[in-house]
Protein backbone atom coordinates (compact mmCIF):
# COMPACT_ATOMS: atom_id res chain seq x y z
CA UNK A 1 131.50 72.79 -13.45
CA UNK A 2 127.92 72.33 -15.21
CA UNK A 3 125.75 75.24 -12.95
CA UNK A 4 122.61 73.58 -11.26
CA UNK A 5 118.95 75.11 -12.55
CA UNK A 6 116.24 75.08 -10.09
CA UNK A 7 112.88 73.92 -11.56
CA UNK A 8 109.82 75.36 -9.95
CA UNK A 9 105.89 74.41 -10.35
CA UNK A 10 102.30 75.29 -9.36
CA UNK A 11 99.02 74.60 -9.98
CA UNK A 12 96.56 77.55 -10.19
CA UNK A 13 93.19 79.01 -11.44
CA UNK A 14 93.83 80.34 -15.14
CA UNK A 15 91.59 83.14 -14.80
CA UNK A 16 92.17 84.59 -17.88
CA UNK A 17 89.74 81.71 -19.50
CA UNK A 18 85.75 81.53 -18.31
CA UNK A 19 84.96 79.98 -15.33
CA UNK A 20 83.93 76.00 -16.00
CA UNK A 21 81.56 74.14 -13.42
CA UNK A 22 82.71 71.73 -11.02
CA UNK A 23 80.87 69.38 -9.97
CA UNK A 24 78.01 72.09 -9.65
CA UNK A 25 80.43 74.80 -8.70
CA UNK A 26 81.60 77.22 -11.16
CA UNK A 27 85.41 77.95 -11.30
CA UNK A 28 87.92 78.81 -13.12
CA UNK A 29 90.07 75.97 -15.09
CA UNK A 30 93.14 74.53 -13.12
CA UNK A 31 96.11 75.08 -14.92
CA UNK A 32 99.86 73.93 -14.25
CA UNK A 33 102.75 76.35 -14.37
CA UNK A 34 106.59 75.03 -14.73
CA UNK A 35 109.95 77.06 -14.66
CA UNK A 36 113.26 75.98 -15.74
CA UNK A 37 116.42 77.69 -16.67
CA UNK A 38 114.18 80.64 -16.78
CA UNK A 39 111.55 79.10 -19.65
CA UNK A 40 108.00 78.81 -17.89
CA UNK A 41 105.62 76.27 -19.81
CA UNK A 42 102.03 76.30 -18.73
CA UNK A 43 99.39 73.89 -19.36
CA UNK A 44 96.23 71.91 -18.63
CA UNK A 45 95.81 70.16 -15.41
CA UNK A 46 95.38 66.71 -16.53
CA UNK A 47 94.08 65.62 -12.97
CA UNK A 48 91.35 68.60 -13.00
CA UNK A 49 90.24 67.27 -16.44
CA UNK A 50 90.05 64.09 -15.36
CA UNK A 51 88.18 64.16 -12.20
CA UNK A 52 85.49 67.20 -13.51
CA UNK A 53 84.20 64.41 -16.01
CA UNK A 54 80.23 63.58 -14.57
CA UNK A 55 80.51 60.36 -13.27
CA UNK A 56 83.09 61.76 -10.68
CA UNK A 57 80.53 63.19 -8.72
CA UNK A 58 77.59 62.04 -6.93
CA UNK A 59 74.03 63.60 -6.31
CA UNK A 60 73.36 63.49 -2.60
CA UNK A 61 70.90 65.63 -0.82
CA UNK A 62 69.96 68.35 -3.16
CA UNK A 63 73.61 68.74 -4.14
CA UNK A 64 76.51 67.39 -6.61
CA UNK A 65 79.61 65.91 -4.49
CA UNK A 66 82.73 65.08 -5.88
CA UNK A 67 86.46 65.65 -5.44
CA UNK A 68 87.66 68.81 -4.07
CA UNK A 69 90.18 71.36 -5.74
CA UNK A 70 92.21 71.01 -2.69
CA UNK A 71 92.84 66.92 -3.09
CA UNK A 72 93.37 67.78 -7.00
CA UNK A 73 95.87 69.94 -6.44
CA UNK A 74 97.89 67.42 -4.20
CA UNK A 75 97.51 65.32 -6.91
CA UNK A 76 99.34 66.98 -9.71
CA UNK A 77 101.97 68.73 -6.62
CA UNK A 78 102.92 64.40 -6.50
CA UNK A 79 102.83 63.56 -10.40
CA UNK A 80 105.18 67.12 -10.62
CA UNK A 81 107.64 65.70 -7.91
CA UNK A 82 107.48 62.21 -9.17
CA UNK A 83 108.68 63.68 -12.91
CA UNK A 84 110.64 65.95 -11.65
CA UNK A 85 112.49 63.15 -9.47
CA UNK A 86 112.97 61.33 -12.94
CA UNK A 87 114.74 63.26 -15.09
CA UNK A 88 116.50 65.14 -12.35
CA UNK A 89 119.53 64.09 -14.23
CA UNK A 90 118.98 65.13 -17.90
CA UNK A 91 115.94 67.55 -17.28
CA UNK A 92 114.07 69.87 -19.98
CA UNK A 93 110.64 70.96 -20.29
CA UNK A 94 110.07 68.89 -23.58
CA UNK A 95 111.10 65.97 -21.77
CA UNK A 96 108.70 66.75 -18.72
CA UNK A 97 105.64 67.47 -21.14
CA UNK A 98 105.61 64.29 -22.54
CA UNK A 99 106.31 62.49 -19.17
CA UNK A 100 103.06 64.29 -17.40
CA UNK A 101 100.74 63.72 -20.41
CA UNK A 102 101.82 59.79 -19.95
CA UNK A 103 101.83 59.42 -16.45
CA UNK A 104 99.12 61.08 -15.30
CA UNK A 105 96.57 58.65 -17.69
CA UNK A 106 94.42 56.72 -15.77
CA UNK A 107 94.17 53.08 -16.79
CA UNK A 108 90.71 53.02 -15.74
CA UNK A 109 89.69 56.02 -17.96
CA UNK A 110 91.74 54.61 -20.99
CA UNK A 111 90.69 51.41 -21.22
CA UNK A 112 86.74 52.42 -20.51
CA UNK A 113 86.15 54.05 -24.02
CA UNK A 114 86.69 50.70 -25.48
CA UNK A 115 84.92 48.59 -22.88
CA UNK A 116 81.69 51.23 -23.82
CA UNK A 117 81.89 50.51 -27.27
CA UNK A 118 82.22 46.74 -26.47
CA UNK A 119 78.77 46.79 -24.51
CA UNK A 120 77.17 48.62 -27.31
CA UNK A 121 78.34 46.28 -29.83
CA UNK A 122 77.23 43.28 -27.53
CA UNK A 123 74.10 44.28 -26.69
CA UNK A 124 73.43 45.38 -31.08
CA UNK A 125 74.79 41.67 -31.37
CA UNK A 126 72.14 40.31 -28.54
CA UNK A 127 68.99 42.25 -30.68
CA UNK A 128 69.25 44.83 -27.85
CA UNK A 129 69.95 48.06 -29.80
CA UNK A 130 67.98 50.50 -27.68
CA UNK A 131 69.83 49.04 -24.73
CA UNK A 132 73.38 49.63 -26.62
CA UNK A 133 72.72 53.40 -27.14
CA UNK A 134 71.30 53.91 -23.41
CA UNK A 135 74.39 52.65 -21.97
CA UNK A 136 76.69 54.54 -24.59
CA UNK A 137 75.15 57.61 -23.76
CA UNK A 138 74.85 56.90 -20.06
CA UNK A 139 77.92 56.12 -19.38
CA UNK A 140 79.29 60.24 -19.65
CA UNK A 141 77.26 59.49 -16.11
CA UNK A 142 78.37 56.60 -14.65
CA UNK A 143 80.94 54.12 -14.77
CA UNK A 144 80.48 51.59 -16.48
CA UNK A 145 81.89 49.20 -13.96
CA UNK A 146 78.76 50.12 -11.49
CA UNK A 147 76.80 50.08 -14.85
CA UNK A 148 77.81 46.10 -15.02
CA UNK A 149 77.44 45.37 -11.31
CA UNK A 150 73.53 46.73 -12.04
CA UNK A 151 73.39 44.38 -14.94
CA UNK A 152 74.15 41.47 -13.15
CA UNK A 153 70.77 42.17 -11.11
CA UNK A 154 68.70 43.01 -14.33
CA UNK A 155 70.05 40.35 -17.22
CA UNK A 156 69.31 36.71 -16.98
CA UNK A 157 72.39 35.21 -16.60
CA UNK A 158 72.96 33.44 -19.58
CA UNK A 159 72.91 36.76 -20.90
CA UNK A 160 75.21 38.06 -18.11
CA UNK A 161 77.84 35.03 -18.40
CA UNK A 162 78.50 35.41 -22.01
CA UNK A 163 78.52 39.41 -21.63
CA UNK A 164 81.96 38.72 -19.11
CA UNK A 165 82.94 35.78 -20.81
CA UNK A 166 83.26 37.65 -24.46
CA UNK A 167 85.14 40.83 -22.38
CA UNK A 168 87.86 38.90 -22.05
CA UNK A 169 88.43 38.66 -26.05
CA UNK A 170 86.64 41.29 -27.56
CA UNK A 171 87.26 44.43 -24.31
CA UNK A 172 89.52 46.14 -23.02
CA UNK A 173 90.77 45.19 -19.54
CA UNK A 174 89.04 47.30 -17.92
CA UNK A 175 86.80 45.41 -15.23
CA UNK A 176 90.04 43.94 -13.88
CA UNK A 177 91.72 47.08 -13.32
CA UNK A 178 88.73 48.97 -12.18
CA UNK A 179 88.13 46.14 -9.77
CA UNK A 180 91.45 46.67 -8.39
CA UNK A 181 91.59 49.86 -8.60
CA UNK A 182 88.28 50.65 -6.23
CA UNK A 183 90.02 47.97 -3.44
CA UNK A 184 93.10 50.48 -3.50
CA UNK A 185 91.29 53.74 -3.66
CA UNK A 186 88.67 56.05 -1.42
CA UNK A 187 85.84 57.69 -3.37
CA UNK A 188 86.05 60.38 -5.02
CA UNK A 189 89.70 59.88 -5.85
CA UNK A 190 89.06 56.38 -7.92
CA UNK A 191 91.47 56.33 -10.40
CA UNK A 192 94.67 53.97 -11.53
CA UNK A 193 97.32 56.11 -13.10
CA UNK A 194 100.46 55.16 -15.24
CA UNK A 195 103.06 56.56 -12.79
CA UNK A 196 100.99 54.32 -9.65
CA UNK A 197 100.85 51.61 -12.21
CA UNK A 198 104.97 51.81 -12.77
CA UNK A 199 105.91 50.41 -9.25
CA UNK A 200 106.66 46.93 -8.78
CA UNK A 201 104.20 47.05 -5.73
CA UNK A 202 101.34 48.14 -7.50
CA UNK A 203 102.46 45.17 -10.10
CA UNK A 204 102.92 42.65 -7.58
CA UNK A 205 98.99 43.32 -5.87
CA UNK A 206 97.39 43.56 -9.19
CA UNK A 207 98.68 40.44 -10.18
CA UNK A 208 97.71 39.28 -6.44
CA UNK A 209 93.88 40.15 -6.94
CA UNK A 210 93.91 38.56 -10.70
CA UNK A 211 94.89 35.46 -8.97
CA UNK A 212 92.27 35.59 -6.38
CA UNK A 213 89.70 36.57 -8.92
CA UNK A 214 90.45 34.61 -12.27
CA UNK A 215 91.30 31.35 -13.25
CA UNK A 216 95.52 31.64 -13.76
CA UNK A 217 95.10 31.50 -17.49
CA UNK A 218 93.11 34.51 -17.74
CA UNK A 219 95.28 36.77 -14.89
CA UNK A 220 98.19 35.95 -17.35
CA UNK A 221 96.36 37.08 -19.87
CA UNK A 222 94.83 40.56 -18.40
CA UNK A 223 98.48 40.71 -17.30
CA UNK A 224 99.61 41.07 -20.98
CA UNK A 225 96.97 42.94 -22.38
CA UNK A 226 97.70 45.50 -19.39
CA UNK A 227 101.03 45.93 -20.21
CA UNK A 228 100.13 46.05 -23.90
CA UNK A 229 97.84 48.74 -23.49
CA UNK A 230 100.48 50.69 -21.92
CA UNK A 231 102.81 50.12 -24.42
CA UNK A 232 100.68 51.36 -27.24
CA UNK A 233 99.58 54.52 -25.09
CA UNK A 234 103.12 55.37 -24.64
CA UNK A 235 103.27 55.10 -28.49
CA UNK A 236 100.35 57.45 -28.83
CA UNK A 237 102.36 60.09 -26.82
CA UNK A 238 105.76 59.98 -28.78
């Protein structure tokens, strides 16, 4: 009879590292602690990293507000539990590394990179360099999905139209899924991760709002280039 290993986890404060600020409050990092068979890994929080980026937080009377370390933590406790849950049946800590640094991505924040350097490029293309670098550099600030919703109001639209028009080819999907995305989620928790994305629900109302928001041609594309984009970030990992 094959003996049955408890796995334990935590989050905590690695305060053996300087204290990092967050969101105007200094802290020490958020780290992630796992046991099994009597090996303890420990690690990065991938949620802390995420959500102390800039453009998490917002600057409202005389102070920085973002997410707090309490909802973070409840984050990673449910991507632990959901991996955990997963590979209950053939479980190692190898196997439960690689399945955290997957499925806690956020679509949102993978796909944005590319959609930055797709403005730039655009705007270089349009005889708008200056413009290109602003919104490069700006965007460690903002997202860039407010950044276009502000562009809309500043461009001409001829401008504007072939700006969307050419993300479809030339971008990431990220509008889409940041679209979606912000009619899911409260602020400051706005993000899209794998393991939400791996659900046939989340599948079945993304494909919903592509529909109500794109010609069908287009959803099916975004569709693909969604599932694409997964494909090759799972390829990254292994």
């Amino acid at each position: 009879m094959s003996k049955t290993y408890k796995i334990s986890y935590k989050a905590y404060f690695n305060d053996r590292l300087k204290e990092v600020f967050f969101h105007g409050r200094p802290t020490y990092p958020l780290y992630v602690q796992l046991t099994h068979e009597r090996k303890t890994i420990f690690f990065k929080s991938s949620c802390f990293e995420l959500f102390s980026k800039s453009r998490y937080g917002i600057f409202m009377s005389g102070e920085i507000h973002g997410p707090t370390i309490e909802e973070i933590i409840e984050k990673e406790n449910s991507l632990m539990e959901f991996i955990i849950v997963k590979n209950q049946a053939d479980f190692s800590l190898d196997r439960f590394k690689e399945d955290y640094t997957f499925y806690s991505k956020d679509l949102c924040d993978v796909t944005e990179e590319g959609f930055i350097n797709y403005l730039y490029i655009f705007f270089h293309d349009e005889g708008m360099p200056a413009l290109g670098s602003i919104i490069r550099q700006g965007s460690k600030f903002s997202t860039s999905y407010d950044l276009v919703r502000d562009l809309k109001r500043a461009l001409n639209k001829l401008i504007y139209d072939k700006l969307i028009e050419n993300s479809f080819y030339y971008a990431p999907p990220y509008l889409p899924l940041y679209g979606f995305m912000q009619k899911k989620k409260k602020w400051p928790l706005l993000s899209l991760t794998v393991m939400e994305w791996e659900t046939d629900q989340t599948k079945a109302e993304f494909l919903d709002y592509l529909h109500e928001n794109y010609t069908s041609e287009q959803a099916d594309n975004i569709m693909q280039e969604v599932e694409s984009s997964i494909t090759n970030l799972k390829k990254s990992e292994d």
